[in-house]
Each structure stands twice: as structure tokens, then as C-alpha cells.
Protein backbone atom coordinates (compact mmCIF):
# COMPACT_ATOMS: atom_id res chain seq x y z
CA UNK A 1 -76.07 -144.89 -48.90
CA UNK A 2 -73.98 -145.74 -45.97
CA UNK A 3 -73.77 -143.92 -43.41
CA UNK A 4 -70.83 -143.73 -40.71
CA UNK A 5 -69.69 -141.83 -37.69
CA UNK A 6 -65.61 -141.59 -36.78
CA UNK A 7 -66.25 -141.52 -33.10
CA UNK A 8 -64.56 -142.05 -29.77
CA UNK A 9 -65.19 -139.94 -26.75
CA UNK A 10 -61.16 -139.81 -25.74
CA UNK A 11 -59.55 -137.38 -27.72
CA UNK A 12 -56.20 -137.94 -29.77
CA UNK A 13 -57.17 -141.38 -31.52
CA UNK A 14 -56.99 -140.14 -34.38
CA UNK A 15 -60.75 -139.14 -35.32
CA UNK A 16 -60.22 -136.56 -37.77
CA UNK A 17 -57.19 -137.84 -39.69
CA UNK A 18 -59.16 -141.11 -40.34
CA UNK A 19 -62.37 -139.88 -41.59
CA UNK A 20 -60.13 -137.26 -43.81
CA UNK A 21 -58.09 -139.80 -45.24
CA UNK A 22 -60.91 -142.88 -45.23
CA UNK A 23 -62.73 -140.33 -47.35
CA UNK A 24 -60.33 -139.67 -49.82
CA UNK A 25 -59.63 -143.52 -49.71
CA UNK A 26 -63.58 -144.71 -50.73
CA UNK A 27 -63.49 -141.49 -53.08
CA UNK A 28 -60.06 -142.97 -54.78
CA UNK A 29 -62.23 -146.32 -54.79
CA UNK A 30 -64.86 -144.50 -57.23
CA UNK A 31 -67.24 -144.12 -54.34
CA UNK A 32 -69.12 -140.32 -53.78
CA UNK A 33 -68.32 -139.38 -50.42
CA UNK A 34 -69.52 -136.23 -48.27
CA UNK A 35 -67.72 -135.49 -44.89
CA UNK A 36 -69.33 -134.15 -42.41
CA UNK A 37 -67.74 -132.28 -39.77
CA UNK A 38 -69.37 -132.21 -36.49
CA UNK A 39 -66.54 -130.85 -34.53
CA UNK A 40 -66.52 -126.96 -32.76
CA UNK A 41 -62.51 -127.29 -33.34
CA UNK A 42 -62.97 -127.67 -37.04
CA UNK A 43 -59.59 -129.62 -37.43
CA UNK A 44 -61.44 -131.95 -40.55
CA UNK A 45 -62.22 -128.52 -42.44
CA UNK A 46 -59.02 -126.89 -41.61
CA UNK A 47 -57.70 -130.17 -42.43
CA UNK A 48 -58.64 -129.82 -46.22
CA UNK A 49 -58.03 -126.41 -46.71
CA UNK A 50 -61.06 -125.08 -46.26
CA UNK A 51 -60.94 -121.99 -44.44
CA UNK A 52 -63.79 -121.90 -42.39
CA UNK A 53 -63.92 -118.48 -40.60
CA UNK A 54 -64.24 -117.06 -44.02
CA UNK A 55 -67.77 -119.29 -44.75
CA UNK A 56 -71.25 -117.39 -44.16
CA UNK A 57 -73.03 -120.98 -43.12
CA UNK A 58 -71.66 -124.12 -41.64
CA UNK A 59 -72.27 -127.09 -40.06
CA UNK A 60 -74.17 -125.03 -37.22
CA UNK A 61 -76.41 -123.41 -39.31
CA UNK A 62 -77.49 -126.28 -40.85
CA UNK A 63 -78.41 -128.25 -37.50
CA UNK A 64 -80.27 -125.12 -36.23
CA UNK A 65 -81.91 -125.57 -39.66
CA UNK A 66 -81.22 -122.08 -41.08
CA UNK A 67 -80.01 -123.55 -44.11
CA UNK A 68 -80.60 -126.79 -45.96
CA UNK A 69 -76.88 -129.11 -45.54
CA UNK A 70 -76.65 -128.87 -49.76
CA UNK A 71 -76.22 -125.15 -49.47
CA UNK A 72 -73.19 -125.37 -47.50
CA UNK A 73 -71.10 -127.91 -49.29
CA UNK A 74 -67.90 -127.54 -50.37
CA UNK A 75 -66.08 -129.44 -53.23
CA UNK A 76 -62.35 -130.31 -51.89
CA UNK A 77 -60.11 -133.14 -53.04
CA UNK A 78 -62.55 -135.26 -54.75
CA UNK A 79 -65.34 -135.09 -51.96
CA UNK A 80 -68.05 -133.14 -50.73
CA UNK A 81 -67.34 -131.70 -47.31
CA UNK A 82 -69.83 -129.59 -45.08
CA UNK A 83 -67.53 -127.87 -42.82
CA UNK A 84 -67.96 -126.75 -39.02
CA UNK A 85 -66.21 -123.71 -37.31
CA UNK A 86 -65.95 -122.54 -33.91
CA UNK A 87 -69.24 -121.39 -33.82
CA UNK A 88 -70.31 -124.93 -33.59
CA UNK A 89 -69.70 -124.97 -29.78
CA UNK A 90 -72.62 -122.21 -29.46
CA UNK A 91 -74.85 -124.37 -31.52
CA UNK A 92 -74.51 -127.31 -29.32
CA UNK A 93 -75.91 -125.06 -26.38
CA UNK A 94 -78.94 -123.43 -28.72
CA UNK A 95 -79.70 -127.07 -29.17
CA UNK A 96 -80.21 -128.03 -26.07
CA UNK A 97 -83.32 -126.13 -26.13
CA UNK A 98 -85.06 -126.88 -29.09
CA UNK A 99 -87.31 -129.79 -30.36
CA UNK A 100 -86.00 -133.30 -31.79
CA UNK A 101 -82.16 -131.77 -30.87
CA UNK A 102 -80.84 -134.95 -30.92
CA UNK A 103 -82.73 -135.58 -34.39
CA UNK A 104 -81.61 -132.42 -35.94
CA UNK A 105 -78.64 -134.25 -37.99
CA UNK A 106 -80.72 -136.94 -39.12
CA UNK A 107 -83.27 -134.39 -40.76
CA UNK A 108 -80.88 -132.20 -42.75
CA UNK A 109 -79.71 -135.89 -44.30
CA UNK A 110 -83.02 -136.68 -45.27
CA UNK A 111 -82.83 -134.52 -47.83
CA UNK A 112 -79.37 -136.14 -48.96
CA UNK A 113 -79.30 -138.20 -51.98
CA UNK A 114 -76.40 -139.85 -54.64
CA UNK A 115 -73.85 -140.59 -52.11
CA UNK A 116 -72.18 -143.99 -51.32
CA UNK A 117 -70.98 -143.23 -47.72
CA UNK A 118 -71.57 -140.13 -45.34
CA UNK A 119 -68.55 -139.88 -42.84
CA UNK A 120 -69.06 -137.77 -39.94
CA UNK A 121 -66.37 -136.39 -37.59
CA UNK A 122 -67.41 -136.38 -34.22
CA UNK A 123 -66.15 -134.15 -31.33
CA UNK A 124 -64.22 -136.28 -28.32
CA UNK A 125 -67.15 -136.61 -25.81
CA UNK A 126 -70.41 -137.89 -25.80
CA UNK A 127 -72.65 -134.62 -26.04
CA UNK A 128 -75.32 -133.34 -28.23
CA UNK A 129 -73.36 -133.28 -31.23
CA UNK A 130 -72.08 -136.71 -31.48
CA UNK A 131 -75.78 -137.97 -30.27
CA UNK A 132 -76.78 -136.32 -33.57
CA UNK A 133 -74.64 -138.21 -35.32
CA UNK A 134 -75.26 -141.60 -33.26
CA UNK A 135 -78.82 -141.11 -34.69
CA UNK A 136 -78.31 -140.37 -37.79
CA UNK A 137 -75.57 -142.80 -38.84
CA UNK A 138 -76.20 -146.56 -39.08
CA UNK A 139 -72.28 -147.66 -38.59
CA UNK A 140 -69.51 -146.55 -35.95
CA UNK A 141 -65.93 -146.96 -36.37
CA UNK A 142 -63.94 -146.38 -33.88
CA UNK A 143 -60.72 -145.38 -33.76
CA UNK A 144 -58.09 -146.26 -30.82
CA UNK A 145 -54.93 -145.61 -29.58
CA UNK A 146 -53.31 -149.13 -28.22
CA UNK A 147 -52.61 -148.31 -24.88
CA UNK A 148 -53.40 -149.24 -21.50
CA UNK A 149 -57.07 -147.33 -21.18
CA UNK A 150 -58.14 -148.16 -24.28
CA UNK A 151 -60.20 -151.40 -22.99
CA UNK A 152 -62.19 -148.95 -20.58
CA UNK A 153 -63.05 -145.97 -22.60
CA UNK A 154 -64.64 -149.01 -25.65
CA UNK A 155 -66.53 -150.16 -22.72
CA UNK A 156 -68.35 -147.01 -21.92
CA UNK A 157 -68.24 -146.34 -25.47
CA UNK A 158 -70.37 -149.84 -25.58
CA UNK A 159 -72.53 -149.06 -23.03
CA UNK A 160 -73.96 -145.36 -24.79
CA UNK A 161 -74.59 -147.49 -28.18
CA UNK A 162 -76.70 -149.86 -26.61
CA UNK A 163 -79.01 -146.62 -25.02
CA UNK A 164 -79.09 -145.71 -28.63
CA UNK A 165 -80.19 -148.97 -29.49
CA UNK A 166 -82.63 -149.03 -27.56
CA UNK A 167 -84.29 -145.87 -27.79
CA UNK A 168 -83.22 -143.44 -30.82
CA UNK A 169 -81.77 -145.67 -33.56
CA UNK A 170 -82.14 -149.07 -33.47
CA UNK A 171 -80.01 -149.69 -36.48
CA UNK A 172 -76.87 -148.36 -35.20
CA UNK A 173 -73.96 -150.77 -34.98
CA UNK A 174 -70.18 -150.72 -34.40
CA UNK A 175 -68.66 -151.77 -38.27
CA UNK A 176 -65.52 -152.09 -37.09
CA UNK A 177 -63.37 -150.72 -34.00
CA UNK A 178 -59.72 -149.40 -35.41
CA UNK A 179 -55.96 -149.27 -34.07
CA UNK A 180 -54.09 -146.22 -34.80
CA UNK A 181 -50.79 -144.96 -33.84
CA UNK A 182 -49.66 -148.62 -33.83
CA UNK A 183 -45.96 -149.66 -33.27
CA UNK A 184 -45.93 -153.62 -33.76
CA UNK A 185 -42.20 -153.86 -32.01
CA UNK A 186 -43.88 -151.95 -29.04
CA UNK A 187 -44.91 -154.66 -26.88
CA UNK A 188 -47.47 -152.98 -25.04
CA UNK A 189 -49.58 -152.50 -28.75
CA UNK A 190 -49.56 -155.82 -29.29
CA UNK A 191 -50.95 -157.24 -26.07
CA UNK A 192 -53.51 -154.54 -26.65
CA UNK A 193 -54.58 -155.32 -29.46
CA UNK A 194 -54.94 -159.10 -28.13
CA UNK A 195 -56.79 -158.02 -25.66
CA UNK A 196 -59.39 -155.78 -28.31
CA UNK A 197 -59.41 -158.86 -29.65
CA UNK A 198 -60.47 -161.14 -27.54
CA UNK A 199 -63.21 -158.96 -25.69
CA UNK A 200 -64.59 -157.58 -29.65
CA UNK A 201 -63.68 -160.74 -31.67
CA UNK A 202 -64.17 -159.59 -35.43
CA UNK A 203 -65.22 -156.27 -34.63
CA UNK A 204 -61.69 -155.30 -34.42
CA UNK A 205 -60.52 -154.89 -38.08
CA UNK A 206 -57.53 -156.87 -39.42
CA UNK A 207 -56.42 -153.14 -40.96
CA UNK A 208 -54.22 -150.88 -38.48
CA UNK A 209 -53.10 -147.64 -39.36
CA UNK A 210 -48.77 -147.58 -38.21
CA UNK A 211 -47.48 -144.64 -36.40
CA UNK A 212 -46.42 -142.12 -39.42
CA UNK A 213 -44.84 -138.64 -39.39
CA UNK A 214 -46.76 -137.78 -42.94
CA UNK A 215 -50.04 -138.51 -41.48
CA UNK A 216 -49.01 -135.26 -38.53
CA UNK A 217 -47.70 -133.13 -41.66
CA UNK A 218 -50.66 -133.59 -44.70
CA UNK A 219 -52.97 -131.19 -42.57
CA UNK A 220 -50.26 -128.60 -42.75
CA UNK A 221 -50.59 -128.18 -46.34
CA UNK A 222 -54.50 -128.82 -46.68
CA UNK A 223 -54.31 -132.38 -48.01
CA UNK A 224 -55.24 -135.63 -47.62
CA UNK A 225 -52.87 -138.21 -47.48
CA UNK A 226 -53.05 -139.98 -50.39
CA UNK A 227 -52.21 -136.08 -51.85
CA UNK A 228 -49.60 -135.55 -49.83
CA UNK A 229 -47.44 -138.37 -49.82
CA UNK A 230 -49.25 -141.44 -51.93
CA UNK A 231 -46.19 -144.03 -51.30
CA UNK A 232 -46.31 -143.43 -47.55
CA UNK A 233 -47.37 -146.08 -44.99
CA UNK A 234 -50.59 -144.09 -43.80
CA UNK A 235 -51.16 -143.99 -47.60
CA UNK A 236 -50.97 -147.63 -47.72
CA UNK A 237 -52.82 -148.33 -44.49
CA UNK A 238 -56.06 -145.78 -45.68
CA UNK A 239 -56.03 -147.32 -48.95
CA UNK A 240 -56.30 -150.73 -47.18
CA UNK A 241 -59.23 -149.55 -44.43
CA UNK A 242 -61.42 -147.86 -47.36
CA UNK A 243 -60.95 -152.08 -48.92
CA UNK A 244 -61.36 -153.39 -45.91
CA UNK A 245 -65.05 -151.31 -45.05
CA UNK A 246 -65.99 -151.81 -48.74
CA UNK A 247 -65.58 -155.98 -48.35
CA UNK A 248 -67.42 -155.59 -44.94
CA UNK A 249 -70.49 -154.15 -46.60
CA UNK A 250 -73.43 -152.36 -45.63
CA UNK A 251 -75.38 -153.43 -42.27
């Protein structure tokens, strides 16, 4: 079972669409996928339809290990999804309080079993939550914007994964760092992604997901993109990520 974590601390990189729509990609690929999501915004669960104010148990109740993480799946779209609401945000504070916190993610997946990847959504900063998933998942991918800042926030990014490495999960490792929102006859993308490039050598993936108007609208109507609009170009670009991780293979 693989085991990956959408993360970036900057917000607006495109996180959440890209672990929906990677999801739906592997599960398209015959691979049985379970989304996690880890953010207090919820966008991933809203993203699918799932309405999660109406749920008795979410992701928080699971991490403050009320509830085993099986009891709170939901089937949507052809994946598993464990969904997080608003009350998430209180749950990171309980946390900080409590034994193993930064563990508590990695327990509830013990228990997890007949999955080919686990794809967590993180929140945009580098708090309790997204620790949880830093330990619990062996693979990052990282999703970002190519724009001028992009070099500096990966660097910090860096520098938190080798802590982790060093301490609370030695197995972790960037799979691949990703380029979204990307406008090839914008000539500031493409000198950042040289630059990517040459500072992360193969750990930038040949896949980059274009700038698409049906990748804003599929949350909308509750769907993945591959639902929504299966000839568009975030369609295509997905379809070619989920191929892309799938060659890369496990760590």
C-alpha cells in the first residue's frame, strides 16, 4: 500500500484539486484508493459531494481516536473518502495536548488494509495536522504554482522533511514535486520550471497540470474531473500524473 501526502505549506497550488482528481485517476487505473482529508476547510469532501456538516464522525474524531477511520468512510465516485469538517480546526488544538499527537494519523492507518494508495489532503501550513500526515505517509508530492516564490517556499518545504527524516519517519521522501496552473506561452512558467529543474533534477515530474477553467467548475457540481468533463485538458493531464506515479513506483 502506498501511501502519499498532497502537501505544500502555501496555499492555492492546487492541493485539493490534485489529490481529488489523482484519486479518481489511480481509481480509473483499477487501483483502490481512499482519500483522506486532513483539511479544517473541508474543500476535498465538499469537493465530492459529500456534505460534511450533516456526518456524526469525521476525520477529527478519528485522530482523537473516538472512532476507528473504517467507521467513517464514505463511498463517492469510485473511492473511499474519510472526510474532515470544520470541526477539524478544534481537533488540531485538543491534539496538542495529548500523547503520540503527531502519531495519531499513523495509528488509525494501522488498522487499514486492501488499498493500493492512501492520498491525504493536507491543510496549507506546516502544523499538527500535516505532521500527522508527514508521519504517516511514506511519499510527498508536491504541488506548485510556477511563479516567482515558488523556489523559496520548496526550500523550507525541504528543510521540515529532512527533521522528519531524521526523527519521526525515516522513510518519508518527496515522489515527485508538481507544476500546476501552468501556461507554457507565459514566459515566466517556463524559466520556473527550469529553475525546479535544475535545483530538484528528476524530482520534478515530466507531467504538468495546464491552467483549465473545468478543473475551477467540477467542485461545483460534486465531481471529479474525469466526471465532469473527461475530454478536458485537466482530464488529460490527471490521467497522465496517476501513469506517471504508477511507472515511478513504490519507494
Amino acid at each position: 500500500m502506498r501511501t502519499l501526502a498532497v502537501l505544500n505549506q502555501k496555499g492555492g497550488v492546487g492541493k485539493t484539486t490534485t489529490a481529488v482528481n489523482l484519486g479518481a485517476g489511480l481509481a480509473r487505473q483499477g487501483r483502490k484508493v481512499l482519500l483522506l482529508d486532513l483539511d479544517p476547510q473541508a474543500h476535498l469532501t465538499y469537493s465530492l459531494g459529500v456534505m460534511a456538516h450533516e456526518l456524526p464522525r469525521t476525520m477529527g474524531a478519528v485522530l482523537m481516536q473516538e472512532c476507528r477511520l473504517g467507521d467513517v468512510v464514505r463511498r463517492v465516485a469510485g473511492m473511499d473518502v474519510v472526510p474532515a469538517s470544520v470541526a477539524l480546526a478544534g481537533t488540531e488544538v485538543d491534539l496538542a495536548g495529548v500523547d503520540n499527537r503527531e502519531n495519531r494519523l499513523r495509528m488509525a492507518l494501522a488498522d487499514v488494509d486492501g488499498y493500493d494508495f492512501v492520498v491525504a489532503d493536507c491543510p496549507p501550513n506546516l502544523g499538527l495536522l500535516t505532521l500527522n500526515a508527514m508521519t504517516a505517509c511514506d511519499e510527498l508530492l508536491v504541488p506548485v504554482q510556477p511563479e516567482f516564490l515558488a523556489l523559496q517556499s520548496l526550500g523550507k518545504l525541504m528543510e521540515t522533511v529532512a527533521a522528519i527524516q531524521g526523527g519521526w519517519n525515516p522513510d518519508l521522501r518527496v515522489t515527485g514535486i508538481l507544476l500546476t496552473r501552468y501556461q507554457r506561452q507565459k514566459k515566466l512558467n517556463r524559466e520556473t520550471r527550469q529553475r525546479i529543474q535544475k535545483h530538484f533534477g528528476d524530482t520534478l515530474l515530466t507531467t504538468v497540470i495546464r491552467d483549465n477553467i473545468s478543473l475551477a467548475e467540477a467542485p461545483s457540481f460534486g465531481q471529479d474531473i474525469f466526471t465532469y468533463k473527461p475530454g478536458s485538458n485537466g482530464a488529460a493531464d490527471y490521467r497522465s500524473l496517476a501513469l506517471e506515479l504508477l511507472r515511478r513506483g513504490a519507494p
